[in-house]
N, C-alpha and C. Protein backbone atom coordinates (compact mmCIF):
# COMPACT_ATOMS: atom_id res chain seq x y z
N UNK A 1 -6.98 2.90 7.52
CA UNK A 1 -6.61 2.06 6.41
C UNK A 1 -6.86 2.83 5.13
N UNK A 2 -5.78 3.21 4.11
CA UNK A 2 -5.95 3.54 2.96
C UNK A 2 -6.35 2.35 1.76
N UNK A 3 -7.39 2.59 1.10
CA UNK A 3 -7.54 1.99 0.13
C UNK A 3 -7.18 2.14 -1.28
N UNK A 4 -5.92 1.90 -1.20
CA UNK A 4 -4.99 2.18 -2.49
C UNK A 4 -5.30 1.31 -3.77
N UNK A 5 -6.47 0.56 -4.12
CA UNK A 5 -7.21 -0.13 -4.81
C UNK A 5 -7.67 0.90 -5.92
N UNK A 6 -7.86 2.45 -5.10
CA UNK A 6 -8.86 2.79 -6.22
C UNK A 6 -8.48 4.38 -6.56
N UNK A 7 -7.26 3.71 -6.36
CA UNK A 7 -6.31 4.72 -7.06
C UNK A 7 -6.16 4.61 -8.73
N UNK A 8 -6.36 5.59 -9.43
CA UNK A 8 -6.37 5.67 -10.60
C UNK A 8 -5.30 6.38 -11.07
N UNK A 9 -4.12 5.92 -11.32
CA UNK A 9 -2.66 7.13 -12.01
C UNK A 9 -3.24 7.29 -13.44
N UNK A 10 -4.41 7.10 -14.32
CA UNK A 10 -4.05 7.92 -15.53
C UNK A 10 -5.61 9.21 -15.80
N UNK A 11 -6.02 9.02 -14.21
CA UNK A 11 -6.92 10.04 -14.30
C UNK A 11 -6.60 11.59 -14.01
N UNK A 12 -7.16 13.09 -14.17
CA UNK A 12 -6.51 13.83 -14.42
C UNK A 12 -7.02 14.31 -12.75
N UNK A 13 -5.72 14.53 -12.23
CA UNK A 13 -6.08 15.26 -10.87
C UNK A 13 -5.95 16.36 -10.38
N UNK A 14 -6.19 17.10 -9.31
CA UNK A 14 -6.01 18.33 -8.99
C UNK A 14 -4.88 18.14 -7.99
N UNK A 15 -4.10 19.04 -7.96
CA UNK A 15 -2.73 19.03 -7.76
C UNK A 15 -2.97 19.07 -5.97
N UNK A 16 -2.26 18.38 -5.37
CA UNK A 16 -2.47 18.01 -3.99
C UNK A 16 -3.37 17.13 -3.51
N UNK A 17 -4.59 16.69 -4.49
CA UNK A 17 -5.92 16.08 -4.48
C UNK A 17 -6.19 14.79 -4.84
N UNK A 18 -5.65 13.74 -4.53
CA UNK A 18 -5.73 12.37 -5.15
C UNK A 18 -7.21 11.97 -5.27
N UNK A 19 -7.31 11.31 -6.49
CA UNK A 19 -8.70 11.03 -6.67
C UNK A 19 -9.25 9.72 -6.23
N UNK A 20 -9.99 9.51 -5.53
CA UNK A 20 -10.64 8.95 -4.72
C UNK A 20 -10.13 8.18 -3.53
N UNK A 21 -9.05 9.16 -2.90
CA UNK A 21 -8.20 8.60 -1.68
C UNK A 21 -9.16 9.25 -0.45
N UNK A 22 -9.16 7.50 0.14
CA UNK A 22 -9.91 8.38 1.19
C UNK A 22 -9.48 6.99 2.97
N UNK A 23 -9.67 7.62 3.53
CA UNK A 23 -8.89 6.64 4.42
C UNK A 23 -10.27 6.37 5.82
N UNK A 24 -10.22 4.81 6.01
CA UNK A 24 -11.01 4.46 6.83
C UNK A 24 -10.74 3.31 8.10
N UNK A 25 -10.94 3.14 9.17
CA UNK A 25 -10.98 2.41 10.20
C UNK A 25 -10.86 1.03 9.87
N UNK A 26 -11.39 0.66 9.37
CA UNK A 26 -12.03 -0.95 8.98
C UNK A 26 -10.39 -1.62 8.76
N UNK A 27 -10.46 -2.96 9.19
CA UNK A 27 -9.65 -3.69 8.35
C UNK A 27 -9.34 -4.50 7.06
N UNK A 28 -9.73 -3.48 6.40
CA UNK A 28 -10.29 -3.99 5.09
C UNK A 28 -9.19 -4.15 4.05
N UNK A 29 -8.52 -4.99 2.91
CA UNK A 29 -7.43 -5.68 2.77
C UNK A 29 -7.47 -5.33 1.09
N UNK A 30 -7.58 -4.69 0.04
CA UNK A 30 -7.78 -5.03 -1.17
C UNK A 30 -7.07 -5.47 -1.89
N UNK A 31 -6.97 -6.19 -2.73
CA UNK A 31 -5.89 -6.70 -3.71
C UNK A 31 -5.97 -5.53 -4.67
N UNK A 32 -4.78 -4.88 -5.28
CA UNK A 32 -4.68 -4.16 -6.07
C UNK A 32 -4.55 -4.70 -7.52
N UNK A 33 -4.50 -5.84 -7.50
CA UNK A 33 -4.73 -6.85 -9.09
C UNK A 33 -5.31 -7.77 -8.79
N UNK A 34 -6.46 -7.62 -9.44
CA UNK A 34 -7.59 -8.70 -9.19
C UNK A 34 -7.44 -10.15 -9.87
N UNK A 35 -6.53 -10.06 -10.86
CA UNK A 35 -5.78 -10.90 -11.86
C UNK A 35 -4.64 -11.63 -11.17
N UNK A 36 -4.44 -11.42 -10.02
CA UNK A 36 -3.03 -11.84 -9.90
C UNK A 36 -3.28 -13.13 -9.24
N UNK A 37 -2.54 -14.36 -9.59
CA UNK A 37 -2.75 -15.91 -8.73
C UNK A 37 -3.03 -15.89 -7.51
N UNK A 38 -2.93 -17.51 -7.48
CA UNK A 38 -3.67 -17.72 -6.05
C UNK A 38 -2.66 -16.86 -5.09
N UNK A 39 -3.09 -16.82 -3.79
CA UNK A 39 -2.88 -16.18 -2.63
C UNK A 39 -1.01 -16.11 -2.48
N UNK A 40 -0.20 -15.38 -2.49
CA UNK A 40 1.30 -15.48 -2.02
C UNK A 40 1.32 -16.41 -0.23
N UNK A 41 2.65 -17.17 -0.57
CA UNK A 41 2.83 -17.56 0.87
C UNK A 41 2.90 -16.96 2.09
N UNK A 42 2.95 -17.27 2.86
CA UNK A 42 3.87 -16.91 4.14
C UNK A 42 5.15 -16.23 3.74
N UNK A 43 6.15 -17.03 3.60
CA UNK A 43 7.48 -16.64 3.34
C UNK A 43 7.50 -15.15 2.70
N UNK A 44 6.66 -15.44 1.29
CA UNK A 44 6.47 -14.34 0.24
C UNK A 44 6.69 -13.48 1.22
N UNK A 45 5.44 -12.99 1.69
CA UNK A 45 5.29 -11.99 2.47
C UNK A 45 6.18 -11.55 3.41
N UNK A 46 6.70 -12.91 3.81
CA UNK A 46 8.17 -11.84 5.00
C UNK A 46 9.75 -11.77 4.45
N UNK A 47 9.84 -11.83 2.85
CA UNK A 47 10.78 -11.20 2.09
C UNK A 47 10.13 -9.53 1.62
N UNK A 48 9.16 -9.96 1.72
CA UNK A 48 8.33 -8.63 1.30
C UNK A 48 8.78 -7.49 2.44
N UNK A 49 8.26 -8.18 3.39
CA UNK A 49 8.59 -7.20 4.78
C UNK A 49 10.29 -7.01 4.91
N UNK A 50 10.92 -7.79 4.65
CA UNK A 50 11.99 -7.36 4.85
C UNK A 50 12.94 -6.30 4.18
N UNK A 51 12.13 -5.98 2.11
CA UNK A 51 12.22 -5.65 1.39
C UNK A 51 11.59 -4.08 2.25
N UNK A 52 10.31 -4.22 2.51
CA UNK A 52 10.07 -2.40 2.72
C UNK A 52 10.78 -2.16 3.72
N UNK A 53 11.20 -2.60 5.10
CA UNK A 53 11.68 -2.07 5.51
C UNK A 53 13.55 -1.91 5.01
N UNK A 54 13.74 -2.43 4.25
CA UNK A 54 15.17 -2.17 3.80
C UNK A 54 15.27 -0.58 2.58
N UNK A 55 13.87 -0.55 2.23
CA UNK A 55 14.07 0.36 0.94
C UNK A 55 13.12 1.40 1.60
N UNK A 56 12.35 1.38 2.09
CA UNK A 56 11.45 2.16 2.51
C UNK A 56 11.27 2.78 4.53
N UNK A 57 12.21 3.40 4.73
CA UNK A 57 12.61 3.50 6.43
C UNK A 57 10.85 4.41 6.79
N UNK A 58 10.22 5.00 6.11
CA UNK A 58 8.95 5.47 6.52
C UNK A 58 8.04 4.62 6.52
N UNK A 59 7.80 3.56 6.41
CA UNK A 59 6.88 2.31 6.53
C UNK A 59 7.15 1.70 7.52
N UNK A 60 6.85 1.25 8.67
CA UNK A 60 7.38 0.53 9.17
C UNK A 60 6.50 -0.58 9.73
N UNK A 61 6.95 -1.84 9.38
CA UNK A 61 6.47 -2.93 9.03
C UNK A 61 5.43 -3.58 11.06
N UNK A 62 4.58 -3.21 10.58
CA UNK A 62 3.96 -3.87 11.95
C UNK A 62 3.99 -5.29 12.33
N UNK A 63 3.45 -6.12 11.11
CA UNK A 63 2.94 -7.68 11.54
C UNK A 63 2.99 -8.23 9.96
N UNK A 64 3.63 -9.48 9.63
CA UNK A 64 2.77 -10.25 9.00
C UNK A 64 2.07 -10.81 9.14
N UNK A 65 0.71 -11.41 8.38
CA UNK A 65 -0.28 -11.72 8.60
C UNK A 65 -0.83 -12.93 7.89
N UNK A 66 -1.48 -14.07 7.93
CA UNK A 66 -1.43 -15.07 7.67
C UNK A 66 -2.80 -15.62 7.29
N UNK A 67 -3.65 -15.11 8.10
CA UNK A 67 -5.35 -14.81 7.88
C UNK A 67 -5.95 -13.11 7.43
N UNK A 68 -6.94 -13.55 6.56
CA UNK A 68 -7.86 -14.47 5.54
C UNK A 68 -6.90 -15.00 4.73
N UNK A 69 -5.72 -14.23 4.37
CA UNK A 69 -4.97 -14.03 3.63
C UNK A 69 -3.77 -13.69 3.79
N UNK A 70 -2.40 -13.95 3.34
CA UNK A 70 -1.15 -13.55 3.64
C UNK A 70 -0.68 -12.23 3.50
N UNK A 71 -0.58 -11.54 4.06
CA UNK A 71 -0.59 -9.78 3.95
C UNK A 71 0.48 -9.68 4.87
N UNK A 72 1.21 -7.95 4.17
CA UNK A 72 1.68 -7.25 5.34
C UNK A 72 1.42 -5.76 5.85
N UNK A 73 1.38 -6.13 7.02
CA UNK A 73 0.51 -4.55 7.83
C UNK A 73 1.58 -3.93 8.27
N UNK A 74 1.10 -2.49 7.56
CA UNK A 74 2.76 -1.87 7.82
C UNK A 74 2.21 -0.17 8.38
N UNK A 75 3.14 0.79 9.03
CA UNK A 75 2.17 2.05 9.20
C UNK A 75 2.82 2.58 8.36
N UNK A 76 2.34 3.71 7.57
CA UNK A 76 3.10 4.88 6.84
C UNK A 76 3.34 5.78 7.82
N UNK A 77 4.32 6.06 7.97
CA UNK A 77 5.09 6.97 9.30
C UNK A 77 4.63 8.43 8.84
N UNK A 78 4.60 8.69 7.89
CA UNK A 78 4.62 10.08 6.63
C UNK A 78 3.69 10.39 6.67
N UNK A 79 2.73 9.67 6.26
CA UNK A 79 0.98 10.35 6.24
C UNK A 79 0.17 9.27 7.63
N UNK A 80 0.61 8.94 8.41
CA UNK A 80 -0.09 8.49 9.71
C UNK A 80 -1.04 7.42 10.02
N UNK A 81 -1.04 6.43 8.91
CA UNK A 81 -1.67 6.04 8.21
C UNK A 81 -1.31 3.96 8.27
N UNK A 82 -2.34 2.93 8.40
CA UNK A 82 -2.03 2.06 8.34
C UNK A 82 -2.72 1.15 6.86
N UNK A 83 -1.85 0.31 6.27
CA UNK A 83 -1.97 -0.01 4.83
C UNK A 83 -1.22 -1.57 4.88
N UNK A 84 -1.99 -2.12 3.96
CA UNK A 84 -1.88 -3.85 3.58
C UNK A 84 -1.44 -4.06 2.92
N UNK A 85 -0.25 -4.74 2.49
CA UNK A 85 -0.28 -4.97 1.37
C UNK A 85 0.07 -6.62 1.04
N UNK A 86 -0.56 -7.32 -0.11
CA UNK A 86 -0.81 -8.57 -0.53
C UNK A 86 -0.07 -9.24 -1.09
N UNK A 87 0.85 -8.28 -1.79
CA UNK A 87 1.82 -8.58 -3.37
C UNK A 87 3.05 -7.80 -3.16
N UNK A 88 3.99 -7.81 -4.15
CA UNK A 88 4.99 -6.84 -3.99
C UNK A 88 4.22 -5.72 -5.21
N UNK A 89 3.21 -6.51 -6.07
CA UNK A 89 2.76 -5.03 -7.01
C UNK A 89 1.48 -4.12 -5.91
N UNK A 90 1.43 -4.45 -5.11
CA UNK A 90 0.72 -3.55 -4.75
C UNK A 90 1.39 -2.62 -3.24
N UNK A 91 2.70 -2.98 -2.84
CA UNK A 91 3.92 -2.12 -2.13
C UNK A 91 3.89 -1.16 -3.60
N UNK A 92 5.00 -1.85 -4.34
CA UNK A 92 5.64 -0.59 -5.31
C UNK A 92 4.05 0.55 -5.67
N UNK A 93 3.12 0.06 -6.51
CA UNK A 93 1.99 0.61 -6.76
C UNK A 93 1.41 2.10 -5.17
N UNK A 94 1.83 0.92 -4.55
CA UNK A 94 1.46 2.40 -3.11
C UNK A 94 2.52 3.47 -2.91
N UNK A 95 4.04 3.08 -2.96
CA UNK A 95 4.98 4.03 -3.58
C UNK A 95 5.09 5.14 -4.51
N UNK A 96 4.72 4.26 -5.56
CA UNK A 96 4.53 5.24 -6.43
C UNK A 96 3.90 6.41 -6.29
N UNK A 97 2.54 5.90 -6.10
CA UNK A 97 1.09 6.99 -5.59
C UNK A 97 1.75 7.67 -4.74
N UNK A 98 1.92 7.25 -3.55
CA UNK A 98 2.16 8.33 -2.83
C UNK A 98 3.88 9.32 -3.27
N UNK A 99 4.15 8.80 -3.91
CA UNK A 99 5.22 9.90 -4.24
C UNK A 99 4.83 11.06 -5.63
N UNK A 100 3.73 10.66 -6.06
CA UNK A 100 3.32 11.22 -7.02
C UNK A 100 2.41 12.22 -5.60
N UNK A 101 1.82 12.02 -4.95
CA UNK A 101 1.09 12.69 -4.12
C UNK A 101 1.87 13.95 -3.32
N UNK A 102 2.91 13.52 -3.09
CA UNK A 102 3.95 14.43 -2.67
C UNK A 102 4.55 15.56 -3.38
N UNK A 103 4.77 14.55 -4.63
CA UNK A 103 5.14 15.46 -5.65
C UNK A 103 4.23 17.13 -5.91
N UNK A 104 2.96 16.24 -6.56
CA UNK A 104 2.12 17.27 -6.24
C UNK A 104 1.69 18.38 -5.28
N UNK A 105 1.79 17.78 -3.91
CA UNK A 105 1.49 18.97 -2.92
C UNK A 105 2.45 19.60 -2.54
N UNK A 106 3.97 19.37 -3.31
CA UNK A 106 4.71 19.97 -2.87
C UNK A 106 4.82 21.22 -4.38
N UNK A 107 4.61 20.78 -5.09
CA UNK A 107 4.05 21.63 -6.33
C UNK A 107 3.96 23.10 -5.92
């Protein structure tokens, strides 16, 4: 599980080196806006899913999820990797990053 929570885009990084990416076992879920309303639905979430897998063919959408919280568990095919996401700002937000990550190591 990547914790894309504590990703920082305006800190200065070393090129290939994301700062404080670090990936762990646990099923651990973060909201990437701590600000953002109460919990998204059900539904939310499986327009969501239907959304990454339409725009995004390297994700591929495992499960929606309904407990604690409405999430979708998806694998990153690319970096090997399984990731939650809560919102649609915290899909695009993991996009981003990781294409900025790419960017870089391909640097």
């Amino acid at each position: 599980m990547i914790d894309v929570g504590c990703l920082n885009p305006t800190s200065q990084q070393r090129i290939g080196q994301p700062e404080h990416l670090f990936v762990t076992h646990t099923e651990r879920f973060d909201r990437m806006n701590e600000a953002q309303p109460s919990s998204p639905s059900l539904s939310a979430m499986q327009a969501l899913a239907e959304r990454i897998e339409a725009e995004t063919p390297h994700l591929r959408v495992l499960d929606v999820c309904e407990c604690p919280h409405p999430f979708v568990k998806v694998k990153d095919t690319s970096n090997g990797i399984i990731v939650g996401f809560s919102c649609e700002a915290d899909y695009t937000t993991y996009v981003v990053m990781m294409r900025r990550v790419e960017v870089n190591h391909h640097a």
